[in-house]
Protein backbone atom coordinates (compact mmCIF):
# COMPACT_ATOMS: atom_id res chain seq x y z
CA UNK A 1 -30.31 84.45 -4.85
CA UNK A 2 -30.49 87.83 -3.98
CA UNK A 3 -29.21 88.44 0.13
CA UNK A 4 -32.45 90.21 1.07
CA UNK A 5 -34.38 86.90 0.19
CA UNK A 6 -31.55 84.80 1.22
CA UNK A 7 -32.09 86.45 5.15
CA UNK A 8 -35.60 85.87 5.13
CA UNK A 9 -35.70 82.45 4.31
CA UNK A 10 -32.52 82.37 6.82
CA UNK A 11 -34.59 83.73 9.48
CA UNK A 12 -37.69 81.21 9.19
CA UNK A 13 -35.45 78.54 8.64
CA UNK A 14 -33.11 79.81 12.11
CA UNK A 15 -30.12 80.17 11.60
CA UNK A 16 -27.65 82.35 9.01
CA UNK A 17 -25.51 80.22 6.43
CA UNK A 18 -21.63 80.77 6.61
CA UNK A 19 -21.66 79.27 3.06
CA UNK A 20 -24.70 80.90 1.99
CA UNK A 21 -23.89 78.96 -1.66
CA UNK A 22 -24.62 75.77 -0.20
CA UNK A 23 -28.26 77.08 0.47
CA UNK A 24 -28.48 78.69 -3.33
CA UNK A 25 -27.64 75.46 -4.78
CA UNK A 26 -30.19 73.59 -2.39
CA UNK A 27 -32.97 75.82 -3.89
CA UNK A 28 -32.01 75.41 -7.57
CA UNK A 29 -34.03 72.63 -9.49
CA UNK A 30 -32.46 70.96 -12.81
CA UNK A 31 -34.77 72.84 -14.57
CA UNK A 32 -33.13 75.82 -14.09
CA UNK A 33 -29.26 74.88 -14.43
CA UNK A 34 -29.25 75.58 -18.61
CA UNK A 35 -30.13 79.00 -18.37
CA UNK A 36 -28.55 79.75 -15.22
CA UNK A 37 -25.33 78.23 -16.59
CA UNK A 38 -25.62 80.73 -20.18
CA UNK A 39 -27.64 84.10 -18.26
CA UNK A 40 -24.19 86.13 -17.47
CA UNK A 41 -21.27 85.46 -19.92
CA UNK A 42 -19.04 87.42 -18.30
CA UNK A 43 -19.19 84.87 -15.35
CA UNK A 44 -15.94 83.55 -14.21
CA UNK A 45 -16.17 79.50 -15.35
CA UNK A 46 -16.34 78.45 -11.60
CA UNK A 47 -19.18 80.77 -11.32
CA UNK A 48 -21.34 79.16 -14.19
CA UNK A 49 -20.39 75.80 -13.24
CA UNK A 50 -24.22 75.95 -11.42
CA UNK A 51 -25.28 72.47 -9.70
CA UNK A 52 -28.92 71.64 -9.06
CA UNK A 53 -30.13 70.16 -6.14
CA UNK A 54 -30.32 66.72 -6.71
CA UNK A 55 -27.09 65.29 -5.06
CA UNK A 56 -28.01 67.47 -1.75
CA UNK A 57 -31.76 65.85 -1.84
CA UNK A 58 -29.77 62.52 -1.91
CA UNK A 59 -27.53 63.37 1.09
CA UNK A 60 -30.63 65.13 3.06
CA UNK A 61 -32.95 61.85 2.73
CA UNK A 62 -30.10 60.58 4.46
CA UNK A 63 -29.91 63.06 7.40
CA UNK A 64 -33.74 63.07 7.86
CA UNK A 65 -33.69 59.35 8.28
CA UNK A 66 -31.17 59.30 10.81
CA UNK A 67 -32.35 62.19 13.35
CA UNK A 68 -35.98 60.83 12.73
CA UNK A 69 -35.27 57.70 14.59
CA UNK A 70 -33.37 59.86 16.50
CA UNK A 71 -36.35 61.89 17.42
CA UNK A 72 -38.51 58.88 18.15
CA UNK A 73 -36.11 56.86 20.35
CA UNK A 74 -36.04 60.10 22.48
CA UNK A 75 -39.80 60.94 22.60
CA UNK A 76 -40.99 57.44 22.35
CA UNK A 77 -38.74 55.08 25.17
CA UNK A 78 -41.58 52.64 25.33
CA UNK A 79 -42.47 51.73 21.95
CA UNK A 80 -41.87 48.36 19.78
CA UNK A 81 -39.67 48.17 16.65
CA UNK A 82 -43.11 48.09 14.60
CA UNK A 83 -44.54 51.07 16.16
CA UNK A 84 -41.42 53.15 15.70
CA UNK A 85 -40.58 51.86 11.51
CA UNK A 86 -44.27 53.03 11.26
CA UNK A 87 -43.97 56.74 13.18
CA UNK A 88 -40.53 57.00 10.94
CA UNK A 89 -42.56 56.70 7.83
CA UNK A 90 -44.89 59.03 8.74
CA UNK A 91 -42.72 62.04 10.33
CA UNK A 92 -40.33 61.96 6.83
CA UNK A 93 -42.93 61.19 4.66
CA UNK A 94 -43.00 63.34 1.35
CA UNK A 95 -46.54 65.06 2.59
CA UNK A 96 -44.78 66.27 5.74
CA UNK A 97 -41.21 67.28 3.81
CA UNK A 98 -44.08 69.17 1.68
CA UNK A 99 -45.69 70.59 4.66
CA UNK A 100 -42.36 72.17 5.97
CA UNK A 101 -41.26 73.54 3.08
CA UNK A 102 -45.04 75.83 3.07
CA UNK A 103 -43.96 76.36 6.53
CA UNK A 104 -40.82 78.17 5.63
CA UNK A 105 -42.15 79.40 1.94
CA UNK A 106 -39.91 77.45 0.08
CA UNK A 107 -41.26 77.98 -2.71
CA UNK A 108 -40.90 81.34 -2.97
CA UNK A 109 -36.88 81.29 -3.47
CA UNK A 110 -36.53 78.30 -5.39
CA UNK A 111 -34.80 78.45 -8.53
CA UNK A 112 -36.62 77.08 -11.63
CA UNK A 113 -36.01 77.06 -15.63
CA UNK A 114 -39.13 78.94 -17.62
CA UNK A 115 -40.84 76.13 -18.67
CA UNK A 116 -40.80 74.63 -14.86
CA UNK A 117 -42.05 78.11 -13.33
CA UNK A 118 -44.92 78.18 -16.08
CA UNK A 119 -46.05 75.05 -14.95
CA UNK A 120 -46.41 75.96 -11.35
CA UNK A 121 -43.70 74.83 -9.77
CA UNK A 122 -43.63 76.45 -7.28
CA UNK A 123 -46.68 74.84 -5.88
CA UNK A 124 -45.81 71.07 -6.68
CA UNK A 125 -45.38 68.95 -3.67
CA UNK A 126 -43.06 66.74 -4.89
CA UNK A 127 -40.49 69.61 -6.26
CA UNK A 128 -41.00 71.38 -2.32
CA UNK A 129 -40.92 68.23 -0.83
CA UNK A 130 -37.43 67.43 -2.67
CA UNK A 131 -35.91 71.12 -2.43
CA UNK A 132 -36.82 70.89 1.66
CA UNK A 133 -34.55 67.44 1.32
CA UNK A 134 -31.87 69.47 0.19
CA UNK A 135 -32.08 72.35 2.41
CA UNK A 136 -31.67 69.59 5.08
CA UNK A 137 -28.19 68.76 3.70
CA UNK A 138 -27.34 71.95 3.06
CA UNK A 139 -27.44 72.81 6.97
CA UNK A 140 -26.05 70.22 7.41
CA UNK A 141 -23.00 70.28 5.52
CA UNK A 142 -22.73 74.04 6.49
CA UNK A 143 -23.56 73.82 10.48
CA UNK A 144 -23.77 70.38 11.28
CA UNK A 145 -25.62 67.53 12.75
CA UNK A 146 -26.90 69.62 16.30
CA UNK A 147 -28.09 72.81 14.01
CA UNK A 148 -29.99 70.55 11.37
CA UNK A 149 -31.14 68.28 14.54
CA UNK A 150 -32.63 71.49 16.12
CA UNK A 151 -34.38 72.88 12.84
CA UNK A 152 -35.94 69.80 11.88
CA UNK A 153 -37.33 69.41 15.67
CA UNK A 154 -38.96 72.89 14.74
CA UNK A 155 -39.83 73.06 11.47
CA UNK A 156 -40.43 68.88 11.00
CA UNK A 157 -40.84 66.50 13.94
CA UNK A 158 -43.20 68.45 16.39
CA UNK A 159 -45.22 69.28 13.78
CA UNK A 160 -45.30 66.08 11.91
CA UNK A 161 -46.63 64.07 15.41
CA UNK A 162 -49.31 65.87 15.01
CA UNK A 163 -52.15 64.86 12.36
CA UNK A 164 -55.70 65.65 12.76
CA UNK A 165 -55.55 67.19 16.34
CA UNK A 166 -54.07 63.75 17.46
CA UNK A 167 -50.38 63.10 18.71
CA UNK A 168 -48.78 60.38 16.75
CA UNK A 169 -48.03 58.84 19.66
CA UNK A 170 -51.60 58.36 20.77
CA UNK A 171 -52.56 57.28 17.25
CA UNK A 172 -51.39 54.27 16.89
CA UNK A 173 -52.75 52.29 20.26
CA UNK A 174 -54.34 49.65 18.06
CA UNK A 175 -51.09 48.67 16.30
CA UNK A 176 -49.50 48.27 19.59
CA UNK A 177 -51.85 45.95 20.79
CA UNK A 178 -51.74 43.66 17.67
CA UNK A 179 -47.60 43.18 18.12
CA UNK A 180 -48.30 42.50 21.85
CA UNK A 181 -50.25 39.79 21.08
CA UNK A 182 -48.80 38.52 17.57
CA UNK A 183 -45.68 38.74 20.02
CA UNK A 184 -47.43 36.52 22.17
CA UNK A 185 -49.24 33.79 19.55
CA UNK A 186 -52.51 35.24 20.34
CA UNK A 187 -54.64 35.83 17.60
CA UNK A 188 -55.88 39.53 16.59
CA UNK A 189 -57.94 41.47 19.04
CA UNK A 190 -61.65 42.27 17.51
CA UNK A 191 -63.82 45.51 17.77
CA UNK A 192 -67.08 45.61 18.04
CA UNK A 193 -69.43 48.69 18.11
CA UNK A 194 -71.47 48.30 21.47
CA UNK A 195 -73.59 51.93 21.41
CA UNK A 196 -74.12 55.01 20.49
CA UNK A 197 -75.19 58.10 21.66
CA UNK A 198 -75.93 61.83 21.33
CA UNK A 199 -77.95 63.77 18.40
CA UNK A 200 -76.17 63.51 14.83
CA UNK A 201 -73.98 66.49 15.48
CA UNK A 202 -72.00 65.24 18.43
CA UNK A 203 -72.21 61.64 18.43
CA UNK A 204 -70.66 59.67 20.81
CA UNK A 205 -69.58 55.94 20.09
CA UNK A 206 -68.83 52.88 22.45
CA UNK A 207 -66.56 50.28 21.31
CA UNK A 208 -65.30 47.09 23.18
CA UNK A 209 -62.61 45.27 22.17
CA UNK A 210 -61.93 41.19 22.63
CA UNK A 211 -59.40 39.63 23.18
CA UNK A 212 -59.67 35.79 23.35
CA UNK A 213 -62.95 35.84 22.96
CA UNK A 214 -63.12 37.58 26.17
CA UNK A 215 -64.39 41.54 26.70
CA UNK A 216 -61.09 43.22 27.58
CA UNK A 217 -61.96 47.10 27.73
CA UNK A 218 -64.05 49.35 26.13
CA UNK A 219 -63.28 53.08 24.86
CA UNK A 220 -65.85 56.10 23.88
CA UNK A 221 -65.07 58.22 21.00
CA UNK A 222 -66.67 61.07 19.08
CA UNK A 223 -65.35 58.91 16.02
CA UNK A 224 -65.70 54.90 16.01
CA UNK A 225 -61.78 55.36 15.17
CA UNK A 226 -61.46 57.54 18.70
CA UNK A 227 -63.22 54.78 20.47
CA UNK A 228 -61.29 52.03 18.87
CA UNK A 229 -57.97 53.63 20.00
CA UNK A 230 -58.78 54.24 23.48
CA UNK A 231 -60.37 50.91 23.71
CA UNK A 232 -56.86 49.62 22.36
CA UNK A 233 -54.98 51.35 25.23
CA UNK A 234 -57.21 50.24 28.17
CA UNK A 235 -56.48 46.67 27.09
CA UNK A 236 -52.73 47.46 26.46
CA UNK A 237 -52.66 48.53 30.73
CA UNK A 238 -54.93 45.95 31.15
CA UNK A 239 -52.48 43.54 29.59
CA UNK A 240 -49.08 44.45 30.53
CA UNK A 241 -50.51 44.68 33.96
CA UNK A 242 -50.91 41.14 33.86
């Protein structure tokens, strides 16, 4: 990789490699390791000894597993086993590795063979997705666990708790409620769509949800979803309350 590119991707990523090699081979798909390995033949043999990325996606899955739970033990001290597997899968899920790696123009300095860059690979989310993996051990391996921690709180995690204008921690009321009471050999809590208002454009909706066969709360919502999940979290207080 040429240093001018190497910098900027250094830059949006934050922070400046001390083995700046460990980064090259993170960006370098098998695709591109033949011709790499026979473009210069005056290379020294360590030099063309050129590794793709794949063991470094292997070690990174591992990383973003770890300081995701991480992440949501910290943010999330109230939350149930099920609620926090389910977050996990969602913050390191290959759509959001896909969406950081646009974030930081991945795709720009990776390293691909001829028939791979015809193709568009640049542009396929499960190459960026992968090559973001790797960057993750990469940063790893070359600045350890706090630097990596901090760049995937950045670049990953506060972005990733976000989907549709709604915080992942917010979106998932009416899980929580259905462990509380599975936890509690109650049966499931039911929703029922009690009105509607508003023209067409800016609907409002009212939904109650039971519990027991009893009205527990109700919730309003610009979405039946919306008013589902606030229903869900009055009866949650309502409950734990009790």
């Amino acid at each position: 990789m040429i240093r001018g590119d190497a910098e900027q991707l250094e830059e949006r990523l934050g922070l400046r490699f001390e083995r700046p090699e460990l980064l090259e081979r993170a960006l370098t798909h098998s695709s591109a390791v033949p011709e790499l390995r026979t473009e210069h033949t005056e290379r020294t043999a360590e030099e063309a000894a050129v590794q793709d990325n794949e063991r470094l996606e292997f070690l990174g899955d591992a990383v973003l597993e770890l300081l995701a739970r991480e992440y949501l033990l910290e943010s999330f001290p109230d939350w149930r086993e099920g609620q926090l597997s389910k977050s996990r899968a969602r913050l390191v899920n290959a759509h959001s590795l896909e969406d950081a790696a646009r974030r930081v123009r991945l795709g720009e300095h990776l390293r691909l063979g001829r028939g791979e860059e015809k193709t568009g690979g640049r542009e396929k989310p499960a190459l960026l997705a992968d090559a973001f993996e790797a960057v993750v051990a990469a940063v790893y391996l070359d600045a350890g666990l706090g630097a990596t921690r901090e760049m995937l709180k950045r670049l990953l995690f506060e972005q990733a708790v976000v989907e549709r204008g709604e915080r992942i921690g917010d979106s998932d009321r009416k899980s929580a409620l259905q462990e509380f009471l599975q936890g509690r050999g109650q049966p499931p809590a039911e929703y029922r769509l009690s009105g509607e208002s508003g023209p067409d454009h800016q609907k409002q909706f009212q939904v109650d949800v039971w519990v027991n066969g009893q009205r527990m709360a109700s919730g309003e919502g610009s979405t039946k979803k919306e008013a589902e999940q606030r229903a869900a979290q009055t009866a949650m207080e309502i409950l734990e309350r009790k």
